[in-house]
C-alpha atoms as a PDB file:
ATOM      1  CA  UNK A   1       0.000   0.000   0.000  1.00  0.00           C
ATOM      2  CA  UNK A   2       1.147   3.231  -0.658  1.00  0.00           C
ATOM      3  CA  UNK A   3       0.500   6.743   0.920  1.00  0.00           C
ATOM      4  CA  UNK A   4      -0.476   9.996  -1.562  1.00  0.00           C
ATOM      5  CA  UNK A   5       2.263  12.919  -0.220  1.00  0.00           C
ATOM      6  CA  UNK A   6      -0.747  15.585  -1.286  1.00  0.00           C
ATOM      7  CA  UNK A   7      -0.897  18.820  -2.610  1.00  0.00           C
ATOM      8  CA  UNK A   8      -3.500  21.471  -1.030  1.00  0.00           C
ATOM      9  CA  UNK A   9      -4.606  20.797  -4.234  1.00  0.00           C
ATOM     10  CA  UNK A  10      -5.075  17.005  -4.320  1.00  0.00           C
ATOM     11  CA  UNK A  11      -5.649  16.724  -0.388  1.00  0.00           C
ATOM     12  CA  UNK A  12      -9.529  15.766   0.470  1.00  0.00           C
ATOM     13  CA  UNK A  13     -11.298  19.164   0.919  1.00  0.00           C
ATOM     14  CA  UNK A  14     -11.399  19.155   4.676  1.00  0.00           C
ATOM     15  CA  UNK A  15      -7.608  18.831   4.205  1.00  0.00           C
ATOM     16  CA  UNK A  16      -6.556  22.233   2.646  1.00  0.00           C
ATOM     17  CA  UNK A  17      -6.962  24.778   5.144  1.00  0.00           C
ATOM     18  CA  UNK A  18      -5.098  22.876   7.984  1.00  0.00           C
ATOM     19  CA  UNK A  19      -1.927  22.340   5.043  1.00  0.00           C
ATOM     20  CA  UNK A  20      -2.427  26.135   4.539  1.00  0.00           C
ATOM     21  CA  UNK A  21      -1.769  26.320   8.382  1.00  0.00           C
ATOM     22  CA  UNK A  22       1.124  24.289   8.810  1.00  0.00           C
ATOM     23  CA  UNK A  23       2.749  26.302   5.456  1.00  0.00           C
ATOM     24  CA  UNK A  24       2.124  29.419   7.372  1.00  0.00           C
ATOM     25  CA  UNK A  25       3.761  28.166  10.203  1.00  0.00           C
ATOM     26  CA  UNK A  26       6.981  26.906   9.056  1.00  0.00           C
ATOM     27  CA  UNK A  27       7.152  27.826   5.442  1.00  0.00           C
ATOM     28  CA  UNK A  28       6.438  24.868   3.245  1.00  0.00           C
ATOM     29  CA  UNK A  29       4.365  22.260   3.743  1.00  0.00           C
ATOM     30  CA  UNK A  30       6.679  18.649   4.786  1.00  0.00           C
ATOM     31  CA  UNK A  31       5.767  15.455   3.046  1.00  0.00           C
ATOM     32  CA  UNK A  32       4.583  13.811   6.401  1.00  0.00           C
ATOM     33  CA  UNK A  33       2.146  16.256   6.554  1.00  0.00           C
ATOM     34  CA  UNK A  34       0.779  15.897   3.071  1.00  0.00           C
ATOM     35  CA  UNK A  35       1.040  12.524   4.049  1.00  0.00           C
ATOM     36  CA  UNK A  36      -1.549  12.502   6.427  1.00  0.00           C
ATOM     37  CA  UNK A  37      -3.568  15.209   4.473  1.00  0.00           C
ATOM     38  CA  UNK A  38      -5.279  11.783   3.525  1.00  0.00           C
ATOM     39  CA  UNK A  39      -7.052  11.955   6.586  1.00  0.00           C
ATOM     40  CA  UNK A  40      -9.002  15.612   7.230  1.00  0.00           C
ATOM     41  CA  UNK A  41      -9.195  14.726  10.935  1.00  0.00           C
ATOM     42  CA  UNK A  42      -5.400  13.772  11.220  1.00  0.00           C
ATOM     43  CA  UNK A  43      -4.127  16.558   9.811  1.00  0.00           C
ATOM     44  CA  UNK A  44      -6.491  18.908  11.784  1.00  0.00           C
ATOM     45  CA  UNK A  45      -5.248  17.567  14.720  1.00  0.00           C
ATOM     46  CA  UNK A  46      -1.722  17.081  13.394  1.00  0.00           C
ATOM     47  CA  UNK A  47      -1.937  20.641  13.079  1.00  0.00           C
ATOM     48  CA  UNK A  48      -3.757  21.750  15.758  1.00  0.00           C
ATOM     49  CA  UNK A  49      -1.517  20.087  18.537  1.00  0.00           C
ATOM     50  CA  UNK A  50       1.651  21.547  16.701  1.00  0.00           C
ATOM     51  CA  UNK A  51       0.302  25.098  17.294  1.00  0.00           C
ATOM     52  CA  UNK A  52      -1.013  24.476  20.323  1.00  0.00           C
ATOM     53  CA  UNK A  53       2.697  23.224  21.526  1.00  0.00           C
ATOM     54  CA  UNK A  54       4.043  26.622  20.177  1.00  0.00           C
ATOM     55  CA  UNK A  55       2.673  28.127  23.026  1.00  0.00           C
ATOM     56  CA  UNK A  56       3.942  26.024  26.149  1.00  0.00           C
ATOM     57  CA  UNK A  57       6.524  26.921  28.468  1.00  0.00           C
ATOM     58  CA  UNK A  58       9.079  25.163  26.401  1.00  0.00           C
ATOM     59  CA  UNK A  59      11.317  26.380  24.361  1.00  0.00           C
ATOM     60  CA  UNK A  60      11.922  25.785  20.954  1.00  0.00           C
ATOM     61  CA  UNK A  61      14.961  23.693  21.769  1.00  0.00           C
ATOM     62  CA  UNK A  62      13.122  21.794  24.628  1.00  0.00           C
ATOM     63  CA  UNK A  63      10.351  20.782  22.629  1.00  0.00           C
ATOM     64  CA  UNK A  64      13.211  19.599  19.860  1.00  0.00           C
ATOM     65  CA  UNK A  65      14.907  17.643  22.337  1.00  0.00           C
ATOM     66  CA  UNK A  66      11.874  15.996  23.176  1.00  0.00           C
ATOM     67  CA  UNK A  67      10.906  15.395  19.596  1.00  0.00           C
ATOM     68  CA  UNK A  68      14.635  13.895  19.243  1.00  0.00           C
ATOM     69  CA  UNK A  69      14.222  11.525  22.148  1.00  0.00           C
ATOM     70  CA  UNK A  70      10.937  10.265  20.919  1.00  0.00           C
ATOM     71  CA  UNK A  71      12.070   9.974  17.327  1.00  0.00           C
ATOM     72  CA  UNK A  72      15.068   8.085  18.036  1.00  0.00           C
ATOM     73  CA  UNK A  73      13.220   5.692  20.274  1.00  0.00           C
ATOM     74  CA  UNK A  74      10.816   5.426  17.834  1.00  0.00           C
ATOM     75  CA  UNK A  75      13.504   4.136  15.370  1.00  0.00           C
ATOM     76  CA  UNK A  76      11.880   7.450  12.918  1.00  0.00           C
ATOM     77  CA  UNK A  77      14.128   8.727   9.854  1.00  0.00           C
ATOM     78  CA  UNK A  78      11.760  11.111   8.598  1.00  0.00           C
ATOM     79  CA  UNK A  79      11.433  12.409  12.121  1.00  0.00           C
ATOM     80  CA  UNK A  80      14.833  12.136  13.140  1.00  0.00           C
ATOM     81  CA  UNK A  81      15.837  14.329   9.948  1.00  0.00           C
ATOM     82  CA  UNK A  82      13.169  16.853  10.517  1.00  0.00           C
ATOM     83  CA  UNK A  83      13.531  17.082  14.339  1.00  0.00           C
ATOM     84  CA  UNK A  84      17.482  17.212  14.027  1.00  0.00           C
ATOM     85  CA  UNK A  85      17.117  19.987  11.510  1.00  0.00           C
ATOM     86  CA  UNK A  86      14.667  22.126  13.372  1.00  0.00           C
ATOM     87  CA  UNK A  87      16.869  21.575  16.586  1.00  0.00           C
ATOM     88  CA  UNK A  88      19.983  23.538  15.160  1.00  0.00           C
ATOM     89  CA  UNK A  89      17.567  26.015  14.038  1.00  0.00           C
ATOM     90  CA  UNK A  90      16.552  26.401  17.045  1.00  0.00           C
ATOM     91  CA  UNK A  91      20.450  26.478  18.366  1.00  0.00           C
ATOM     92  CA  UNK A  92      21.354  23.318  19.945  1.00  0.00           C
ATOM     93  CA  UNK A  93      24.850  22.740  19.730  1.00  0.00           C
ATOM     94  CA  UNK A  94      26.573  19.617  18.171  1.00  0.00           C
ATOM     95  CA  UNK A  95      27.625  18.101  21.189  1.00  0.00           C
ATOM     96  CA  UNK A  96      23.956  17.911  21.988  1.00  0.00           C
ATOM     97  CA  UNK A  97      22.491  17.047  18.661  1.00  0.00           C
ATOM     98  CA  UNK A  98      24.846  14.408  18.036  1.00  0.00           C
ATOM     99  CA  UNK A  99      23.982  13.044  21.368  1.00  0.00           C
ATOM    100  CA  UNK A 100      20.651  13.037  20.944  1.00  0.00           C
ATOM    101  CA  UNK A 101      20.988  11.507  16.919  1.00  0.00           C
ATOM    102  CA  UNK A 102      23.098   8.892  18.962  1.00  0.00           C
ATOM    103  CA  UNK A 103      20.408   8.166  21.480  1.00  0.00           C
ATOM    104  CA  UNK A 104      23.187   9.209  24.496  1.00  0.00           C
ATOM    105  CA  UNK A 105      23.248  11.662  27.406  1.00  0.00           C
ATOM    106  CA  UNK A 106      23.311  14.565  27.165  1.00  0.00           C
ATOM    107  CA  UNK A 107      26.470  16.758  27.872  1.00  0.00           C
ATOM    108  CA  UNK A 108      23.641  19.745  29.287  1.00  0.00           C
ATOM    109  CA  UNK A 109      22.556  19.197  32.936  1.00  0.00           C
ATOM    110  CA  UNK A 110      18.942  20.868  31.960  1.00  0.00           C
ATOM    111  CA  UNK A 111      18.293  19.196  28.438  1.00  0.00           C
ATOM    112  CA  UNK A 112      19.664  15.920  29.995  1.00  0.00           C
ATOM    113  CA  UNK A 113      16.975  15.585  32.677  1.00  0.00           C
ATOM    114  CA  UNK A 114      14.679  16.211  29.636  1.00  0.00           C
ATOM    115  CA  UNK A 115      15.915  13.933  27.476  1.00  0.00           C
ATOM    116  CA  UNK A 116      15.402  11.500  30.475  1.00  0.00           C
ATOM    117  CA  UNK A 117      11.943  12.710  31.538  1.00  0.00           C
ATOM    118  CA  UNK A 118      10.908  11.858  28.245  1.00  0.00           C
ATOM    119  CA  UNK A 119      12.260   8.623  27.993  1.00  0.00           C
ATOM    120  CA  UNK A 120      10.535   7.812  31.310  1.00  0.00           C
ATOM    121  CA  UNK A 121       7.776   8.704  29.739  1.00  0.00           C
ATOM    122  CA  UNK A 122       7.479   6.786  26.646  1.00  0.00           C
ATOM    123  CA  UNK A 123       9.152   3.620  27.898  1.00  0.00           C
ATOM    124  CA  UNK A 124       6.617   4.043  30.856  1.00  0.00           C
ATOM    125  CA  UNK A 125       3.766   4.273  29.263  1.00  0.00           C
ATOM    126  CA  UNK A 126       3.145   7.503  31.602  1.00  0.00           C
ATOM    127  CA  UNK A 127       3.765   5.625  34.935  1.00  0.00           C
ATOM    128  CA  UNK A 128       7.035   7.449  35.856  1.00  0.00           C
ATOM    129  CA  UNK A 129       8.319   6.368  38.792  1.00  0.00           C
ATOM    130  CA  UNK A 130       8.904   9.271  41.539  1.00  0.00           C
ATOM    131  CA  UNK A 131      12.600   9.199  41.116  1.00  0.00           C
ATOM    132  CA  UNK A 132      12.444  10.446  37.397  1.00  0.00           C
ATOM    133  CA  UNK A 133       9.878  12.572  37.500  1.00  0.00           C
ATOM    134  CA  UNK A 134      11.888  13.897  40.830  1.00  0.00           C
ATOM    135  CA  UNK A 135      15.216  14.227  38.827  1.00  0.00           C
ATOM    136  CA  UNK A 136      13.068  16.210  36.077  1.00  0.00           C
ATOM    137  CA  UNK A 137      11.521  18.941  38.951  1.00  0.00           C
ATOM    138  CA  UNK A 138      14.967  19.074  40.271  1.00  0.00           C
ATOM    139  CA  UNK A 139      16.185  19.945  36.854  1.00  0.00           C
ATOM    140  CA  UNK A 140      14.243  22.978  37.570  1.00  0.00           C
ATOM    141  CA  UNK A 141      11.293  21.909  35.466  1.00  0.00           C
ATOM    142  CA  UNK A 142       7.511  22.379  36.771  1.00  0.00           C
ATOM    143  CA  UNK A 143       4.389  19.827  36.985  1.00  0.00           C
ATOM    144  CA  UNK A 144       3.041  22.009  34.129  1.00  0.00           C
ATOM    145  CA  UNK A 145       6.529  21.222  32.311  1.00  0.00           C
ATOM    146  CA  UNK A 146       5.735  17.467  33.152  1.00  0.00           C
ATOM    147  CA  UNK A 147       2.520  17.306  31.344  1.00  0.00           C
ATOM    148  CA  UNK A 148       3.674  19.843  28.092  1.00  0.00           C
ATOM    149  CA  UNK A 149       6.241  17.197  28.344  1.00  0.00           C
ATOM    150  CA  UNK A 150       3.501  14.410  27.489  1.00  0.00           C
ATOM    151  CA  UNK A 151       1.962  16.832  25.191  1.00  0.00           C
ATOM    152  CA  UNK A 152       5.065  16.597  23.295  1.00  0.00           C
ATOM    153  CA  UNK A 153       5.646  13.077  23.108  1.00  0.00           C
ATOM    154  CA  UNK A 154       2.130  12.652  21.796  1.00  0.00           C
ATOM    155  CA  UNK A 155       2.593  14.757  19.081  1.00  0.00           C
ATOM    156  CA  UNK A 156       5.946  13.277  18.288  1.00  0.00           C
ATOM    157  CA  UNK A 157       4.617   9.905  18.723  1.00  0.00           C
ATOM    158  CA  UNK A 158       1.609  10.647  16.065  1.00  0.00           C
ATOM    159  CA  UNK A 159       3.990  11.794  13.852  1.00  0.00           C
ATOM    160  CA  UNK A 160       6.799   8.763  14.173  1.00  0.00           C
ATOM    161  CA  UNK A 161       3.933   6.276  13.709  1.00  0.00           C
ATOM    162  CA  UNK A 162       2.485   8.081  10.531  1.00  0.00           C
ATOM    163  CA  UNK A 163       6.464   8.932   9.064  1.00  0.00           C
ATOM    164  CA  UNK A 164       7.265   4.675   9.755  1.00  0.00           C
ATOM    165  CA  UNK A 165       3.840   3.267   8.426  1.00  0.00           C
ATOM    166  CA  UNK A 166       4.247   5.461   5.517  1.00  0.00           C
ATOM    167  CA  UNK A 167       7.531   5.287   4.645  1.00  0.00           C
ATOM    168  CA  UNK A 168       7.404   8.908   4.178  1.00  0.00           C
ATOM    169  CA  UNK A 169      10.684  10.357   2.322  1.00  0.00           C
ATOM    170  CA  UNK A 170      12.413  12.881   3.917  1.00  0.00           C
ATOM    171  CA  UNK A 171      12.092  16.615   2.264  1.00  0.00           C
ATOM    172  CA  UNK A 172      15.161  18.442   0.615  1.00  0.00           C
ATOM    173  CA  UNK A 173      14.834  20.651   3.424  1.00  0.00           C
ATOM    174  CA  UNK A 174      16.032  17.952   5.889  1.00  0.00           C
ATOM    175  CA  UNK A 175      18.074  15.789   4.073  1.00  0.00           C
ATOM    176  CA  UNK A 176      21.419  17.435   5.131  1.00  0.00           C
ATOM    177  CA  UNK A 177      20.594  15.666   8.623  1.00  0.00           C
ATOM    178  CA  UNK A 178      19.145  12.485   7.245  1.00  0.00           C
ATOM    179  CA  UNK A 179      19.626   9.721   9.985  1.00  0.00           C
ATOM    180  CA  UNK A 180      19.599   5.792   9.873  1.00  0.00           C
ATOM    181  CA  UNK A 181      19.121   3.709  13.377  1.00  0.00           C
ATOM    182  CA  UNK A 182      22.060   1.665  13.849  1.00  0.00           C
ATOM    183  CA  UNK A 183      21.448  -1.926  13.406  1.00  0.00           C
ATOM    184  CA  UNK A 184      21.609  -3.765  16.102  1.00  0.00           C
END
């Protein structure tokens, strides 16, 4: 089976004005999401949850290390390449980036009790223990940073699922950090 990587043009009609949206937010619009411009609903709340994660208490970075962790656990290319890219955009430096492409600490004390909130997370299935969700506070996160945490790991998980079931190919835009996971 194979995915349609739509235009606004040949996206369903309930697709269009949510790929307007997401070109208006970062300037063109990425194959995964005309990927999932099959789907009106997906998209709209592709979209929707992206802009709504815009506006936590996260940074830019933050929410790209997040996206990172999840995408690299999630074994996601298209993700990986996208994430990585909009991470030193958003100025991480290459000691963390190729870290986090590596799935490895962190050499940041903040980012790194991130990167490991979030893994506690995913891997948990939500039922963090009190010791990492402890080392995240301490990290001088908040229990609102705790939950835009999960926000973010949704979205990123919606997205690695789509990107892998799709096979969607990574955009010229990200292919300078295209990423493989290391075979095991």
């Amino acid at each position: 089976m194979t995915f349609t990587i739509h235009t606004t043009q040949s996206a369903p009609a309930g697709s269009a004005d949510a790929l307007a949206a997401l070109e208006r937010n970062i300037g063109f619009i990425p194959n995964l999401a005309a990927t999932i411009a099959g789907s009106p609903t997906a998209l709209t709340a592709f979209v929707a949850m992206q802009t709504a994660l815009r506006g936590t208490g996260l940074s830019a970075l933050e929410r790209e290390v997040v996206g990172l962790t999840v995408s690299h656990e999630n074994a996601s290319p298209y993700s990986m390449a996208a994430h990585s890219t909009f991470a030193a955009g958003a100025g991480a430096d290459d000691d963390v980036l190729d870290a986090l492409r590596a799935g490895q600490t962190l050499p940041a004390e903040r980012l790194e009790g991130l990167h490991a909130f979030a893994l506690a997370v995913l891997r948990s299935g939500g039922h963090v223990g009190d010791e990492a969700l402890t080392a995240f506070l301490g990290s001088g996160y908040t229990p609102e940073s705790a939950l835009e945490v999960v926000a973010q790991v949704a979205y990123t998980t919606m997205a690695n699922l789509v990107a892998n079931l799709a096979r969607t190919p990574v955009d010229a835009a990200f292919e300078p950090r295209a990423w493989a996971p290391v075979a095991a």
